[in-house]
Protein backbone atom coordinates (compact mmCIF):
# COMPACT_ATOMS: atom_id res chain seq x y z
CA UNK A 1 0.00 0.00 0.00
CA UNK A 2 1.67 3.21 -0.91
CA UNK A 3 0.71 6.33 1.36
CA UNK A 4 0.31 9.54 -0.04
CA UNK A 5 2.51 12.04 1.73
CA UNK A 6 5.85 12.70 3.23
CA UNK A 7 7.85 9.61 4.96
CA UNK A 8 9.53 11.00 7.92
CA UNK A 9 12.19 8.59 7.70
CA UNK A 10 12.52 7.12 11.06
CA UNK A 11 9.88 3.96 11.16
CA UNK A 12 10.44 4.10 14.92
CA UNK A 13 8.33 6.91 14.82
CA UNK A 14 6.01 6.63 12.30
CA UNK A 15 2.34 6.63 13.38
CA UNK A 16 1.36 4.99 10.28
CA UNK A 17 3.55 2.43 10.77
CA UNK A 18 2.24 2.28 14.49
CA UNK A 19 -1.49 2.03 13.16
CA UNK A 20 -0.82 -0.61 11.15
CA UNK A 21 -2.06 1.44 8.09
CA UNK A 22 1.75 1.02 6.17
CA UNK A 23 4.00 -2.33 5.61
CA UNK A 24 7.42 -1.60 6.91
CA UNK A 25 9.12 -3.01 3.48
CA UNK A 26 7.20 -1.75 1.19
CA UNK A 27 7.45 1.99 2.96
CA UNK A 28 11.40 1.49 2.97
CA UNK A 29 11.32 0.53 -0.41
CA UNK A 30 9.70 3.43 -1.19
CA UNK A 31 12.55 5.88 0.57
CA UNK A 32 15.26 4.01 -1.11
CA UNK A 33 13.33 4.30 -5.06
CA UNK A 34 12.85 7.80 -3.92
CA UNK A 35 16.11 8.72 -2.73
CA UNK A 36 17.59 6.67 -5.64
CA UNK A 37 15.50 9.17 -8.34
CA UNK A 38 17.04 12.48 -6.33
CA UNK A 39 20.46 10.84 -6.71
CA UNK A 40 20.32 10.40 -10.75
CA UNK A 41 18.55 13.58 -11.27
CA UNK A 42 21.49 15.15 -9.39
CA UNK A 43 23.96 12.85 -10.84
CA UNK A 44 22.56 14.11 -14.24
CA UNK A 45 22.44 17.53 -13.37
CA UNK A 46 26.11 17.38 -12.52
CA UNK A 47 27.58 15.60 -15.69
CA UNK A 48 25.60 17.75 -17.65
CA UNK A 49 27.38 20.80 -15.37
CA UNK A 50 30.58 18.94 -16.22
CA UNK A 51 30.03 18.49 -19.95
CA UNK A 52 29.49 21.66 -20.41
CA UNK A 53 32.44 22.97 -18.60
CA UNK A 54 34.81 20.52 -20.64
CA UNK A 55 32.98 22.20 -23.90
CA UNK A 56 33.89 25.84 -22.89
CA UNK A 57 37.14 24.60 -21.91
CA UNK A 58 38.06 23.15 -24.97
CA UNK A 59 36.47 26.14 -26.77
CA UNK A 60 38.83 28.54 -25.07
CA UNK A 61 41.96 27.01 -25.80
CA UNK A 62 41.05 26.14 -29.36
CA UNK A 63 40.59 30.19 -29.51
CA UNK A 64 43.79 30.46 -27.44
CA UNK A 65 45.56 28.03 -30.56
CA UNK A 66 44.17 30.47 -33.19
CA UNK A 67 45.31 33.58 -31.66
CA UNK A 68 48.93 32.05 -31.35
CA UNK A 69 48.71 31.05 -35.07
CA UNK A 70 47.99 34.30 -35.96
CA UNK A 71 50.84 36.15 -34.30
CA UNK A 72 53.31 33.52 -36.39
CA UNK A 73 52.04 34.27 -39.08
């Protein structure tokens, strides 16, 4: 049974738990799919913050090539 709502994150203390309205499994299992999707959006969010670094990176020293062939020239 899922329950609607914000898990608390401490079954000791969980009154739904206590009430016998919730599974303990299947409410853990939920907190660790959860927390598992915040990871990978985070984890995405980061290599896509690292991708584009490497791209400006590599775009400034390609400039930084062309402005040294110029002054050989």
């Amino acid at each position: 049974m899922r329950v609607e709502g914000k898990c608390i994150g401490d079954c000791s203390k969980c009154q739904l738990l206590a009430n016998g309205e919730v599974d303990m499994i299947p409410c853990i299992l939920d907190q660790i799919f959860i927390r598992t999707r915040k990871i990978e959006k985070e984890n995405a969010f980061i290599r896509r913050s690292l991708d584009s670094m490497m791209q400006d990176r590599n775009t400034i020293q390609l400039a930084g090539l062309s402005d040294n062939e110029d002054k050989t020239d």
